[in-house]
Structure formats: C-alpha cells, structure tokens
Protein backbone atom coordinates (compact mmCIF):
# COMPACT_ATOMS: atom_id res chain seq x y z
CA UNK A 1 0.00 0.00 0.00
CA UNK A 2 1.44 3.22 -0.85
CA UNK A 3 2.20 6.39 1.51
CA UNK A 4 -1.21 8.20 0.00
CA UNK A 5 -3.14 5.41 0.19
CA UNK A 6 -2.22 4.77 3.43
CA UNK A 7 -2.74 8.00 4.98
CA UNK A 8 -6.40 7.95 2.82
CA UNK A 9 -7.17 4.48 4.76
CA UNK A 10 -6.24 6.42 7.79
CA UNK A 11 -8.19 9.34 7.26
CA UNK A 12 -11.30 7.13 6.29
CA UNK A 13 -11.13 5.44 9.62
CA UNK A 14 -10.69 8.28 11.79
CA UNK A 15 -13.75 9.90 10.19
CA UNK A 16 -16.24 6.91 10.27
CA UNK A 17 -15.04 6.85 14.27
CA UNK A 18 -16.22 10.28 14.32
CA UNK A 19 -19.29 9.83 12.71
CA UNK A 20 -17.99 11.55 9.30
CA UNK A 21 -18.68 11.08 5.86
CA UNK A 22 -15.22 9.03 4.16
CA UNK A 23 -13.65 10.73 1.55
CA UNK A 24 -15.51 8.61 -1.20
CA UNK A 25 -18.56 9.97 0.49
CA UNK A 26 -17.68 13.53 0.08
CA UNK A 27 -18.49 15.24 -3.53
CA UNK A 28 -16.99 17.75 -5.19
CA UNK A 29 -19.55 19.94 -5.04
CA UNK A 30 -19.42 19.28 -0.74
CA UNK A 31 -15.75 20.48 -1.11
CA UNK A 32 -16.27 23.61 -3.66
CA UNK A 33 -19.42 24.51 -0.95
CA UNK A 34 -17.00 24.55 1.96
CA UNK A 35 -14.05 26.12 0.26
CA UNK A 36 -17.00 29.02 -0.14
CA UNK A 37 -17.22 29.21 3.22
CA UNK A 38 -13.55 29.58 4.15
CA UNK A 39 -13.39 33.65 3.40
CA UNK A 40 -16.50 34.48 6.36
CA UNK A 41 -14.71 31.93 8.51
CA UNK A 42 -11.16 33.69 8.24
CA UNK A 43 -12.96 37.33 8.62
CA UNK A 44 -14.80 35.94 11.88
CA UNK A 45 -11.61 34.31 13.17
CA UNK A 46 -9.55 37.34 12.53
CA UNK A 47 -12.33 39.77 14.47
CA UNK A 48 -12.04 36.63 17.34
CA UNK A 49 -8.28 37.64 17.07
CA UNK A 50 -8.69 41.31 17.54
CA UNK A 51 -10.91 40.88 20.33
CA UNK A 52 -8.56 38.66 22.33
CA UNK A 53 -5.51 40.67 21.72
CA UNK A 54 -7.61 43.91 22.98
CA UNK A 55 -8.94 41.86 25.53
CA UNK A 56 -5.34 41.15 26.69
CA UNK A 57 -4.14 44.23 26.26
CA UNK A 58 -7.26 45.94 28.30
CA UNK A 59 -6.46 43.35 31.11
CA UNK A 60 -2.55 44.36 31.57
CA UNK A 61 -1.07 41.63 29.13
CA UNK A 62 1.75 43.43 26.85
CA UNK A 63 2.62 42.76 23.46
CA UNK A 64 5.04 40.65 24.28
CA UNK A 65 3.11 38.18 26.11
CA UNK A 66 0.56 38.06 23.54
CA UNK A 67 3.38 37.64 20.61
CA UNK A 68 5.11 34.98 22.92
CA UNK A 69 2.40 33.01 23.70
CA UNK A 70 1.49 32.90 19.84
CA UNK A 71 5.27 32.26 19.27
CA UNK A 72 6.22 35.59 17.95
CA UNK A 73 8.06 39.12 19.45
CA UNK A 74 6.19 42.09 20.69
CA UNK A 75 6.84 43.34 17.18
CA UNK A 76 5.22 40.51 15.12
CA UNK A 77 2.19 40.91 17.59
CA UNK A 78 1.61 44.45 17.20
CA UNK A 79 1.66 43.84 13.41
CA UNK A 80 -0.43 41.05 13.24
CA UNK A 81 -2.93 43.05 15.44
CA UNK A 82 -2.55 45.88 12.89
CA UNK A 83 -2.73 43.51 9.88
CA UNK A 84 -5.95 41.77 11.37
CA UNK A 85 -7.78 45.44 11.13
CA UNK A 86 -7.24 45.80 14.93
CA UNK A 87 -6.66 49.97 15.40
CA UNK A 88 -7.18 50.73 19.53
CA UNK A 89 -3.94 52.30 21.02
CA UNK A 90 -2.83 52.20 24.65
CA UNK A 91 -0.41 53.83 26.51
CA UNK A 92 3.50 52.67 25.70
CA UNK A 93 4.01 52.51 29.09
CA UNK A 94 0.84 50.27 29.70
CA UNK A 95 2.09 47.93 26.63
CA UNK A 96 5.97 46.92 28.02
C-alpha cells in the first residue's frame, strides 16, 4: 500500500469513528461549498483575534506576552494586530 493510500485508509477510519462522511462519500460539489465558506470563517476568526488581543491588552497583558504566547516578538504581535484590522492604542508605558 502506498504512503497516500495509506494515509487515505487512515483518514477514512478516523472519520467513520467520528461519525464523518469518508472521503468517497464527500463530492466535489461538498468540497467547492466549503471552500465558499472559508473567506466568512477567516474574517470571523480574525475579528475573534482582535478581540482577544484587545482583551489582553485591556487586562494588563503586553505585546510581548501576547506575541510569545502565539510564538512571535512584541513586534510581530503588534503587526499582526494591525494587519488583522485591529486599530485601539494604549499607553506605551501600559504595553511593556
């Protein structure tokens, strides 16, 4: 049995323990309906983003425990906030 086959067999068997349609079972048009879906989910995990990192930030967490715990610096953080839409400021000397 090949490598892709295998990890297809895999897959197949962790879904029908989970109650999920096989990949056989799933059509094309199942997979071109869900890839439709995948720009609303990214905009409404992005705004989940934003409001965790303000709700961090309003709580006394800095930017550099938010980047670290996502496994990037203060930097990164502050730009992914910014990149995510987020646009609240606080204090510098509330952010360290």
């Amino acid at each position: 049995m090949s490598v892709c086959a295998n990890n297809e067999a895999r897959f197949d068997q962790e879904q029908r323990a989970r109650g999920l349609p096989t990949a056989a079972e799933v059509s094309a048009e199942d997979i071109t309906a869900a890839l439709n879906l995948l720009p609303q989910i990214r905009r409404e995990l992005d705004e989940t983003e934003i409001r965790l990192i303000e709700g961090g930030l309003d709580r006394g967490e800095s930017f550099d425990t938010l980047g670290a715990a996502q496994g990037m610096s203060r930097q990164g953080m502050r730009q992914r906030y910014q990149r995510l839409g987020g646009a609240r400021r606080w204090p510098e000397s509330s952010l360290d």
